[in-house]
Protein backbone atom coordinates (compact mmCIF):
# COMPACT_ATOMS: atom_id res chain seq x y z
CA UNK A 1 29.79 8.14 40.24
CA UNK A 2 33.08 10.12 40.83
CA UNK A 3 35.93 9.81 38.28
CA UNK A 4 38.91 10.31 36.99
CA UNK A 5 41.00 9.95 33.79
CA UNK A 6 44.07 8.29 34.35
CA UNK A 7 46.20 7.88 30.90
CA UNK A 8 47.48 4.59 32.10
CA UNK A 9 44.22 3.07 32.55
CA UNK A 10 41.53 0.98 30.14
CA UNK A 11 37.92 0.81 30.84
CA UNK A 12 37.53 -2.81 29.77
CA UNK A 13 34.19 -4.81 30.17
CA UNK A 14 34.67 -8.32 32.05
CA UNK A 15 33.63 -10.72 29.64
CA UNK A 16 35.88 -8.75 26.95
CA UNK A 17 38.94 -9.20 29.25
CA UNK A 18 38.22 -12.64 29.89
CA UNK A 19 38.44 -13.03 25.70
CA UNK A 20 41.57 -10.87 25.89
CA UNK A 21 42.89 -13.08 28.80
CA UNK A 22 42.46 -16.21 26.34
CA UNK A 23 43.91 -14.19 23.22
CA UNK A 24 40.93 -14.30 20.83
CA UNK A 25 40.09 -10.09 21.32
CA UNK A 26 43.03 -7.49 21.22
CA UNK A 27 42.36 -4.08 22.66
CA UNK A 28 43.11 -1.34 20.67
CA UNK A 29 43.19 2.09 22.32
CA UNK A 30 41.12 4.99 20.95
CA UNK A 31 40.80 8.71 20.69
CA UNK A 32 37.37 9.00 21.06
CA UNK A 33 33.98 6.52 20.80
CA UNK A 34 30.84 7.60 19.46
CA UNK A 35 28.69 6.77 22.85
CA UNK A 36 24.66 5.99 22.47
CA UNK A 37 22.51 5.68 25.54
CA UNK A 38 19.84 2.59 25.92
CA UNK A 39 17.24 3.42 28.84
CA UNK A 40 15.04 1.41 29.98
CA UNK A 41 11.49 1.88 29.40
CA UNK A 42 10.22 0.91 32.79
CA UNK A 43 12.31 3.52 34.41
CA UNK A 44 9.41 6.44 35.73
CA UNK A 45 9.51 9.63 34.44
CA UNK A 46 11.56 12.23 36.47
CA UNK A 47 14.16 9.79 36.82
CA UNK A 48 14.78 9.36 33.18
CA UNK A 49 15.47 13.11 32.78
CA UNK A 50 17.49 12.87 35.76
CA UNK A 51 19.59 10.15 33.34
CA UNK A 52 19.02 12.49 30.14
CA UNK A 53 20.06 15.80 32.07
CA UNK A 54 23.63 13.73 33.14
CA UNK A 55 23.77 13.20 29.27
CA UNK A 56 23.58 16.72 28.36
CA UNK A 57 25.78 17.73 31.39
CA UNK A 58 28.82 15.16 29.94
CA UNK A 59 28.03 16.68 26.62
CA UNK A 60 28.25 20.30 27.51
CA UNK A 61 30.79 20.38 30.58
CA UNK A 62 33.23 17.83 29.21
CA UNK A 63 32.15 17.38 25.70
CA UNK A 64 31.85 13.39 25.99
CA UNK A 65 30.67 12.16 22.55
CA UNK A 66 27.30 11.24 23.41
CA UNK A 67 25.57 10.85 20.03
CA UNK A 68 22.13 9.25 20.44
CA UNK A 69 19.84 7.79 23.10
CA UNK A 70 16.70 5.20 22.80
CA UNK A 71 14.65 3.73 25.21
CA UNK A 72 13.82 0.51 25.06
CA UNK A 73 9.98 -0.78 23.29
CA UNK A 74 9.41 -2.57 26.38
CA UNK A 75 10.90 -2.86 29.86
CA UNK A 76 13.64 -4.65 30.70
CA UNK A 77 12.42 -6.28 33.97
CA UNK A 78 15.19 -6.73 35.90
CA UNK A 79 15.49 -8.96 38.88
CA UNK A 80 17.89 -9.55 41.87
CA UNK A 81 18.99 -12.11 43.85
CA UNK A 82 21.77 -13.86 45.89
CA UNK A 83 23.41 -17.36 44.69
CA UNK A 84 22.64 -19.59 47.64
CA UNK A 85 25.68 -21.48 46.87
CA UNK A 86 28.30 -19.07 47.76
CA UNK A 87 26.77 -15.91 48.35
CA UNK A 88 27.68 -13.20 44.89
CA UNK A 89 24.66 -11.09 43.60
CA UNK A 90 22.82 -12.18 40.45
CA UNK A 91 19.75 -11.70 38.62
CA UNK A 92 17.69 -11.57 35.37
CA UNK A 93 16.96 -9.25 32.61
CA UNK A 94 13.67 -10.43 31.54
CA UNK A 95 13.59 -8.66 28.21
CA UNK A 96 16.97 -8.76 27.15
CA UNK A 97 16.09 -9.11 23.56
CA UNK A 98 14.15 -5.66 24.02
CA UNK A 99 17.80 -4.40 25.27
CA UNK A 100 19.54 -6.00 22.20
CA UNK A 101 17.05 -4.25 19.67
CA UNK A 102 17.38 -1.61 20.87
CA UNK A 103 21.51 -1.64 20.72
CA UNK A 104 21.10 -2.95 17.73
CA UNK A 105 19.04 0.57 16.64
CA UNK A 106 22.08 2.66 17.75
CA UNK A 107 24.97 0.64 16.46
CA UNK A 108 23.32 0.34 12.70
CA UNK A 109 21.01 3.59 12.28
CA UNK A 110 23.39 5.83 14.73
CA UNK A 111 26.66 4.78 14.25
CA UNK A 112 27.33 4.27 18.13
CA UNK A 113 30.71 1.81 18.96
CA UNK A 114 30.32 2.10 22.73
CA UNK A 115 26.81 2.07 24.51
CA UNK A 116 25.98 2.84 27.79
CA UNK A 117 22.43 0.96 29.83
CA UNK A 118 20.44 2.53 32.39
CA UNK A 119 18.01 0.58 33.62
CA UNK A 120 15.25 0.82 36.21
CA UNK A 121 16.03 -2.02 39.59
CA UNK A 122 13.09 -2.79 41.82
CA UNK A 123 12.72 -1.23 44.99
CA UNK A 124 14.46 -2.96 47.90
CA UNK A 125 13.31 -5.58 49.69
CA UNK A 126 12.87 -5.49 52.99
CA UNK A 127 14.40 -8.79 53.37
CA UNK A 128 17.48 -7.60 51.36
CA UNK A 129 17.13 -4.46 53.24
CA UNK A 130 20.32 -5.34 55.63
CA UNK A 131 22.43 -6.69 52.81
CA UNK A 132 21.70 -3.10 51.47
CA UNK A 133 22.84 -1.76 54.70
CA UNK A 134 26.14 -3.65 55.06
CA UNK A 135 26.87 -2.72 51.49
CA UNK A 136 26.62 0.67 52.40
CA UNK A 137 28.47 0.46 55.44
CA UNK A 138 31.38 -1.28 53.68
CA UNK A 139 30.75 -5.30 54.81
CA UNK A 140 28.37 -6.72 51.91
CA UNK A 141 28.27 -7.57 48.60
CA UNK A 142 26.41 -5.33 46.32
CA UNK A 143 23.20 -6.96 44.77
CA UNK A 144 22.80 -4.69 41.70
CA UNK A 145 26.47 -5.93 40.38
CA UNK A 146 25.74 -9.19 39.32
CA UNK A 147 23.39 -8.63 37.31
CA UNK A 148 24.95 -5.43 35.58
CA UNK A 149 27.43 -7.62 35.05
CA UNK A 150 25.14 -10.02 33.01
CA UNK A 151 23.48 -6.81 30.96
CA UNK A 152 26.63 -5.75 29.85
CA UNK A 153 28.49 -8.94 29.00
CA UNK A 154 24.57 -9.10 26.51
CA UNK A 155 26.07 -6.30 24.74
CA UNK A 156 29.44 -7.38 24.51
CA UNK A 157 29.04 -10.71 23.56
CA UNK A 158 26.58 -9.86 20.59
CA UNK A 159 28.07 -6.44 19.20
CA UNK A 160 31.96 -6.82 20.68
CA UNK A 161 31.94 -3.20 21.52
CA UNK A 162 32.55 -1.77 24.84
CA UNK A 163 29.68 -1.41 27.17
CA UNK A 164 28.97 -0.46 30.37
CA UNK A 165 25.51 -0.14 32.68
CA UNK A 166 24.08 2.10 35.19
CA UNK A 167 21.36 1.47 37.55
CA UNK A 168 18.13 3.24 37.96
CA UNK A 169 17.20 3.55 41.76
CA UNK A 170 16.07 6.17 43.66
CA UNK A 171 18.26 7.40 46.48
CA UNK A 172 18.67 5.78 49.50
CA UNK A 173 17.66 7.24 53.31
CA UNK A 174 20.67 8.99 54.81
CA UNK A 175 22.71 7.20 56.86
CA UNK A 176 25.63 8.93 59.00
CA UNK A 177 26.95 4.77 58.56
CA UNK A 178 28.18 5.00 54.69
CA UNK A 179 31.61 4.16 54.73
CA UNK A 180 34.18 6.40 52.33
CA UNK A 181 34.40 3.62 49.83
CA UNK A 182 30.45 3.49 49.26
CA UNK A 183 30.38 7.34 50.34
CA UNK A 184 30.77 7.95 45.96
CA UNK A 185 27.40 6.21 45.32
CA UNK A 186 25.22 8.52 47.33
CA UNK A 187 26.25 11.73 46.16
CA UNK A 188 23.62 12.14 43.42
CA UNK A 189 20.63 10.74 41.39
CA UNK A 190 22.58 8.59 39.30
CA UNK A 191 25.23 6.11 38.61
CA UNK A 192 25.73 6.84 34.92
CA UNK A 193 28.54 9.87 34.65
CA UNK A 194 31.71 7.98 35.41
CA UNK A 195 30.13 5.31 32.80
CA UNK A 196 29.67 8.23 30.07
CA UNK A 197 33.26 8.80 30.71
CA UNK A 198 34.61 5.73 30.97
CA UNK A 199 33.04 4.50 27.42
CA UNK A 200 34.32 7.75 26.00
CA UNK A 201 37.66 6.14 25.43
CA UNK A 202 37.00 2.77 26.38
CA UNK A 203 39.58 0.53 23.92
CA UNK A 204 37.93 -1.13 20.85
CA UNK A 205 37.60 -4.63 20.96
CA UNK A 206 39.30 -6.18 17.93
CA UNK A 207 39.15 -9.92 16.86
CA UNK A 208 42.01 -11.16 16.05
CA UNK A 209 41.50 -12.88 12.66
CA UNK A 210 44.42 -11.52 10.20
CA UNK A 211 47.37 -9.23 10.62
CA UNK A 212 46.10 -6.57 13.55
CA UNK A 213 46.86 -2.80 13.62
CA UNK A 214 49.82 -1.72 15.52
CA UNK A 215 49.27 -0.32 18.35
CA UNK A 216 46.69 -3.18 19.85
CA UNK A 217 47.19 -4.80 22.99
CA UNK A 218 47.17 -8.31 23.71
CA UNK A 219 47.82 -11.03 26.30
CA UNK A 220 51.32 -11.42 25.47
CA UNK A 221 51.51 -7.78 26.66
CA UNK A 222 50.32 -8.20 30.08
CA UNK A 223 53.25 -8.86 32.55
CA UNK A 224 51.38 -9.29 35.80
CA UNK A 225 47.65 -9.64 36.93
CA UNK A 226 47.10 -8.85 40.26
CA UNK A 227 43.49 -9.86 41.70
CA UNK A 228 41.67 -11.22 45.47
CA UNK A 229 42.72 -13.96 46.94
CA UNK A 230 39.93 -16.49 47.00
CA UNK A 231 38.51 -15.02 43.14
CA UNK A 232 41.02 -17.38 41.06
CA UNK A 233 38.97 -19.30 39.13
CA UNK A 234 37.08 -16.60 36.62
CA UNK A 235 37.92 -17.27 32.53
CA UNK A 236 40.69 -14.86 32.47
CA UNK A 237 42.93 -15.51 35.66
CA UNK A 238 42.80 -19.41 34.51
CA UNK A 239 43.54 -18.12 30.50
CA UNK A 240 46.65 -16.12 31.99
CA UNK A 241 47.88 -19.04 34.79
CA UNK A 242 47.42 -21.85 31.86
CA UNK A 243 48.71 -20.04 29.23
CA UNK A 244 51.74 -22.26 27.36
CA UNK A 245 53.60 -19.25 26.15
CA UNK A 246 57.24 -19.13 27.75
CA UNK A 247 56.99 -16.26 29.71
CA UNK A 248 53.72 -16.09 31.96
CA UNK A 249 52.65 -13.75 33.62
CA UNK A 250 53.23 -13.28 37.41
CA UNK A 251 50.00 -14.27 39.42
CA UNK A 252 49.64 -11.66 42.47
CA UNK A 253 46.94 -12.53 45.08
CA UNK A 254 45.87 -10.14 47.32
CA UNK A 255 44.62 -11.67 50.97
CA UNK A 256 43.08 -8.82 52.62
CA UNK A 257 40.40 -8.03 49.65
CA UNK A 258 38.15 -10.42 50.83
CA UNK A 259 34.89 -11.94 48.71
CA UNK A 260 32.44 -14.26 49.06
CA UNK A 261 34.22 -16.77 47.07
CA UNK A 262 36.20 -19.59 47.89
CA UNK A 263 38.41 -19.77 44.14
CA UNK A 264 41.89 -19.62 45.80
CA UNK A 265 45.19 -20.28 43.70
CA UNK A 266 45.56 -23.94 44.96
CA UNK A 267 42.37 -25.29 44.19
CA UNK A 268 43.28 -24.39 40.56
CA UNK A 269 46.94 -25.23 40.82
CA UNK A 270 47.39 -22.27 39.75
CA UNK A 271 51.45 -20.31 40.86
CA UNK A 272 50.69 -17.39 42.56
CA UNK A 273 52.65 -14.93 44.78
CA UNK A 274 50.26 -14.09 47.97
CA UNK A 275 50.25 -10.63 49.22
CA UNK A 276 48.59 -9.02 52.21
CA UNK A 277 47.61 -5.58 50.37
CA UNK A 278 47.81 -4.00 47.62
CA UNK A 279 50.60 -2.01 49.02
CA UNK A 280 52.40 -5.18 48.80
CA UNK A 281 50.98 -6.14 45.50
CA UNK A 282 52.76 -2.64 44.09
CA UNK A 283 56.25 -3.21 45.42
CA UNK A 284 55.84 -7.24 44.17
CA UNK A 285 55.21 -5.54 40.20
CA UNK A 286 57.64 -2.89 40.93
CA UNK A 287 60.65 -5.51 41.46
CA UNK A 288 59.41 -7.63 39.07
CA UNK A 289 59.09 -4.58 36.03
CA UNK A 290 62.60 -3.92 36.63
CA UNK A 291 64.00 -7.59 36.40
CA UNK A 292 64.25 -8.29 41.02
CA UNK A 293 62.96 -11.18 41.80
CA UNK A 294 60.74 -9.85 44.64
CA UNK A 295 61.28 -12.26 47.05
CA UNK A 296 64.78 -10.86 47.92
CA UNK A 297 63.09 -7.75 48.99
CA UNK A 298 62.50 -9.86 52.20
CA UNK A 299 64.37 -10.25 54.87
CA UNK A 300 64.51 -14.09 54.29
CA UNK A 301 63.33 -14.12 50.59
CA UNK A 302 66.05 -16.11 49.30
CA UNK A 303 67.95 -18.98 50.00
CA UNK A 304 71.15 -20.97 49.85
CA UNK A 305 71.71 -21.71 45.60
CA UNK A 306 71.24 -25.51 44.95
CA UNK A 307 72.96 -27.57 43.29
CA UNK A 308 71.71 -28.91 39.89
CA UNK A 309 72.90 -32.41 38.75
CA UNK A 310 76.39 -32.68 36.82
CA UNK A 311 76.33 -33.87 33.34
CA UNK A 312 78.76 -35.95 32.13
């Protein structure tokens, strides 16, 4: 819910980055998007104006772009759930090609080139009730991201413009138990300004079929990737550690963010540098920007040189 712009930073959606990763999608930074809004249909009444007051607030307060919005012709019937095999959140947008028309709507009759979903999650269930809680508290995984994952990589996949979703829920009991990291998404009716502003000047996704504009960004660009531990084995980390171009990039895994998943670097054979935090991780890309290896910033980094055999 809380943001803010850093120049240094682009608001990329994940299955665009795992294209990026693989070299078929360049990025190419932007001064502004033209930013429609999809909501969904089912959402009830006073908490779609909640949504459409947000919109005029990014409009007027920090004049976001925010051309158009639509709701959808029928609702978009979301469902949650856990993966019983390792634990992530997942789901099911039941009318996704009621989301797609209506994307489709802004994008040709409104000439959007970022969109931004809200829509309307069921009430908990009081058997996910303390998965909620230890989400909240800082120790779970968050059910709603899966599947807001799945509704925006829709999107992306079909229109290759940035996207980005929202969820619809009402807010949850007070707890004095919200940890500071979860502490942001309990601090007002919605989810969607920090998505507003994020798509604002999200990069444009850019195919890259013929000669591209300068200025994009692609794979050969990215030096190092730093990412958890045990989450090694998405599209993009394996598109970056396979990657036959001379110079890869250097693989940083962080141990202490912890998942639920069990993708670690060797089960992959994948070469990565394992640090315990991101403080770590910063001082690993800081040697390694300016030409160190990083190792002989340990004490016992480096050893003895070796000798190679002579030819004769």
């Amino acid at each position: 819910m809380l943001y803010w712009p850093m120049p240094n930073t682009l608001y990329v959606e994940g299955y665009a980055l795992d294209r990026f990763a693989e070299g078929s999608w360049a990025l190419q930074p932007v001064h502004q998007n033209k930013v429609g809004l999809v909501l969904d249909s089912g959402i009830e009444q006073d908490l779609r104006l909640r949504h459409l007051q947000v919109a005029d607030a990014a409009r007027a307060s920090l004049g976001l772009p925010i051309v158009e919005y639509i709701v959808t012709n029928a609702p978009l019937e979301i469902k949650t759930w856990f993966d019983p095999k390792c634990g992530k959140s997942t789901g099911s947008v039941g009318n996704s090609d009621s989301l797609l028309r209506a994307v489709d709507t802004l994008v040709n009759h409104s000439d959007v080139n970022a969109v931004a979903v809200v829509a309307c999650f069921p009430d908990d269930d009081p058997e996910d009730s303390d998965y909620s809680d230890c989400y909240r508290e800082g120790k779970g995984v968050d059910l709603l991201a899966g599947v807001e994952a799945i509704i925006s990589r829709l999107i992306v996949k079909e229109f290759k413009i940035p996207a980005a979703h929202a969820p619809a829920v009402l807010p949850p009991p007070l707890s004095p138990l919200v940890c500071p990291r979860s502490a942001v998404e309990e601090i007002g009716y919605t989810f969607l300004p920090c998505v507003l502003a994020g798509l604002s000047n999200a990069p444009q996704y850019v195919t890259r079929q013929g000669i591209l504009d300068n200025g994009c960004i692609v794979a050969t660009d990215v030096d190092s990737v730093i990412l958890p531990k045990d989450s090694c084995g998405g599209d993009g980390t394996l598109a970056f550690a396979r990657t036959v171009r001379r110079h890869k990039p250097l693989i940083i895994t962080v141990q202490e963010n912890e998942t639920v998943l069990d993708d670690t670097p060797d089960k992959f054979v994948i070469e990565a540098l394992n640090v315990r935090n991101y403080w770590e991780a910063i001082g690993v890309i800081a040697a390694h920007k300016a030409g160190a290896n990083p190792n002989a910033l340990r004490r016992q980094g480096i050893d003895h040189c070796t000798c190679g055999e002579a030819w004769i």
